[in-house]
C-alpha atoms as a PDB file:
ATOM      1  CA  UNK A   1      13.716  22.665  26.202  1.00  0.00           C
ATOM      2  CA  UNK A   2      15.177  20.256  23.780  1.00  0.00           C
ATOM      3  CA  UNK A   3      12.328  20.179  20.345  1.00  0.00           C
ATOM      4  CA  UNK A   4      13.621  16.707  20.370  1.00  0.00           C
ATOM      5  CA  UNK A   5      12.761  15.904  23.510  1.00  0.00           C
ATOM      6  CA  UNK A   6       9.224  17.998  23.208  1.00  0.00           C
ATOM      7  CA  UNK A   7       6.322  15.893  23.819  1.00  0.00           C
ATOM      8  CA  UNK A   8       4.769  17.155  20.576  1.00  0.00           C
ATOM      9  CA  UNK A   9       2.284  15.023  18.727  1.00  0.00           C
ATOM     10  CA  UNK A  10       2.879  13.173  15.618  1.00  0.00           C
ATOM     11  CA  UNK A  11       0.775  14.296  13.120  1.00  0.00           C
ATOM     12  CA  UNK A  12      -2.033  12.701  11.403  1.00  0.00           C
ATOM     13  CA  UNK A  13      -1.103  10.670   7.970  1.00  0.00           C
ATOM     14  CA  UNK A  14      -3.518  10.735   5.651  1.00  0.00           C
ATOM     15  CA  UNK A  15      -2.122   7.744   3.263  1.00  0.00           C
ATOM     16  CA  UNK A  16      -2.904   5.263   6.827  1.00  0.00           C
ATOM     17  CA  UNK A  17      -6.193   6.255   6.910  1.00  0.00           C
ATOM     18  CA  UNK A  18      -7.245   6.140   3.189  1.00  0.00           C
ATOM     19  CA  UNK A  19      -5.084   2.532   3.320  1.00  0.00           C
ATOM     20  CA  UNK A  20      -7.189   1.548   5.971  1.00  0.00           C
ATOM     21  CA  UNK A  21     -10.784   2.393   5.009  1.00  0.00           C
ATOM     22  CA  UNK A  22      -9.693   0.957   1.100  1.00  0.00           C
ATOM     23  CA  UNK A  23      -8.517  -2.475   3.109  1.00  0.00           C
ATOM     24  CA  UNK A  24     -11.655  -3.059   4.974  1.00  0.00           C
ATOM     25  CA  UNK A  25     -13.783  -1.967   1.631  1.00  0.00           C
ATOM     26  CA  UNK A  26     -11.441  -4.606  -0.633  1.00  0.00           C
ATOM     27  CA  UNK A  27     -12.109  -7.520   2.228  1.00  0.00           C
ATOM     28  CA  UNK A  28     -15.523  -6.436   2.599  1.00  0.00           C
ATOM     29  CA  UNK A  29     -16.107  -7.065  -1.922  1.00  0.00           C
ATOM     30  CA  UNK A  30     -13.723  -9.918  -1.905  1.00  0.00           C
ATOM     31  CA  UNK A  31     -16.081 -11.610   0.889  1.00  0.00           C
ATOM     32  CA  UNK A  32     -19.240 -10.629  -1.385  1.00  0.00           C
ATOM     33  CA  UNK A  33     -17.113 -11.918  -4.254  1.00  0.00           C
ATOM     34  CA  UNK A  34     -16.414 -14.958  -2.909  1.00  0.00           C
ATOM     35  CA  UNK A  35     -19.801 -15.663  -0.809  1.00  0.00           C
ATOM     36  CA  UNK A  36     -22.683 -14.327  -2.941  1.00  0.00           C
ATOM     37  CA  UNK A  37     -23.378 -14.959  -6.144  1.00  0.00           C
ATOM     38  CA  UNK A  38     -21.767 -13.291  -9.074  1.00  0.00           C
ATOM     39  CA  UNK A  39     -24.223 -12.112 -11.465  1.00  0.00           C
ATOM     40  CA  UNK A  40     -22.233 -13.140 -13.831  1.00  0.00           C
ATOM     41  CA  UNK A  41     -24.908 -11.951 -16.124  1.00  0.00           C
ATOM     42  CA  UNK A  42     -24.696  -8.669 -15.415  1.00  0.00           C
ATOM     43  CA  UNK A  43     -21.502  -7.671 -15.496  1.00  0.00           C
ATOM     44  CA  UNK A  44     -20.356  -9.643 -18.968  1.00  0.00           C
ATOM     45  CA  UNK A  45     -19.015 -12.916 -17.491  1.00  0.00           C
ATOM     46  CA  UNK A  46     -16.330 -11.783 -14.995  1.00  0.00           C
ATOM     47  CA  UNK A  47     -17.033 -11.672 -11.012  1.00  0.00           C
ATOM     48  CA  UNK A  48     -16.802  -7.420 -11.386  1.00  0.00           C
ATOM     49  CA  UNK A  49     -17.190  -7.673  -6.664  1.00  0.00           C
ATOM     50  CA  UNK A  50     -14.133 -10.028  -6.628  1.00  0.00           C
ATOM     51  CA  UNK A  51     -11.777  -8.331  -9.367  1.00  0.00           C
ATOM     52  CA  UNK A  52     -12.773  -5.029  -7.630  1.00  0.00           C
ATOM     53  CA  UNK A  53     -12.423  -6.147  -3.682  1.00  0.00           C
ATOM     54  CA  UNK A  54      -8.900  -7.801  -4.901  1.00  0.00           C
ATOM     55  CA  UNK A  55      -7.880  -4.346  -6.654  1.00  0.00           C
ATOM     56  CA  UNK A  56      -9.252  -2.510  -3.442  1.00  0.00           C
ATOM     57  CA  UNK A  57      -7.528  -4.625  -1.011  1.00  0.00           C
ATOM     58  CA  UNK A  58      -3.968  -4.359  -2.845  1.00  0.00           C
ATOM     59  CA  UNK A  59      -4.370  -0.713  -3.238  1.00  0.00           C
ATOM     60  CA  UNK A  60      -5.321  -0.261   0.657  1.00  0.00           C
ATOM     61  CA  UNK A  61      -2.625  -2.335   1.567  1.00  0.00           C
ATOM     62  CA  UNK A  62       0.105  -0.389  -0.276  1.00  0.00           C
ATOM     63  CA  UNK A  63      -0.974   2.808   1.161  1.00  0.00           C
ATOM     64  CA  UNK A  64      -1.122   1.202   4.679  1.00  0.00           C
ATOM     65  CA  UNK A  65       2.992   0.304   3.710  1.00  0.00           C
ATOM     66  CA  UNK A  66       3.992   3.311   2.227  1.00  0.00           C
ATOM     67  CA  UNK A  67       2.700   5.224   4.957  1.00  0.00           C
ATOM     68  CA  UNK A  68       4.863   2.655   7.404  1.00  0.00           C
ATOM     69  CA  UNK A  69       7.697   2.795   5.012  1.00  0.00           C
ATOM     70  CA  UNK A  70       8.060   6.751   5.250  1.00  0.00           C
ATOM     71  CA  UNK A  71       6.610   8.359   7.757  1.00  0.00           C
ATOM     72  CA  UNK A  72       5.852  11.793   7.889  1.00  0.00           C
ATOM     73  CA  UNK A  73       8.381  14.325   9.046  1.00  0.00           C
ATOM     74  CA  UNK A  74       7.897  16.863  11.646  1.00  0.00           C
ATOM     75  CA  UNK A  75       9.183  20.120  10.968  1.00  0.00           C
ATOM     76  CA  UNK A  76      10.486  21.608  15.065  1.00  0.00           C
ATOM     77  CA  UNK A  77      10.868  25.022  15.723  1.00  0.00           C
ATOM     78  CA  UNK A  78      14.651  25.757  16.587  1.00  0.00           C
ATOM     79  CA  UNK A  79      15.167  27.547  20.314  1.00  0.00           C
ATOM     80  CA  UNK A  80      17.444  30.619  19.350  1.00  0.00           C
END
């Protein structure tokens, strides 16, 4: 049989899944960031859920692209 032809599966990526889970955690904070209030009072006069949902959010979304960008490789066994 032809390994590029197998009907192996492609393995799992990590970097998607970590991208993914820090996306919906960096819209989840930029929501509360926007929506709730900002206790500005507590964190020394800067909205600490937005700057941290935005930093999130970019973060997540790079992953999510370099993990599109350059996928993993899969190593087949050669049929001698």
């Amino acid at each position: 049989m032809n390994p590029s032809t197998s009907r192996r599966p492609k393995p799992l990526d990590i970097r998607a899944i970590i991208g993914a889970m820090l996306t919906i955690l960096g819209i989840i904070l930029t929501a509360m960031g926007l929506l709730a209030d900002p206790a500005l009072g507590k964190t020394g006069g800067i909205n600490a859920n937005l700057i941290a949902g935005l930093v999130l959010l970019v973060g997540g979304v790079l992953f999510v692209l370099r993990s599109r960008m350059s996928p993993l490789k899969v190593r087949t066994p050669s049929g001698d």
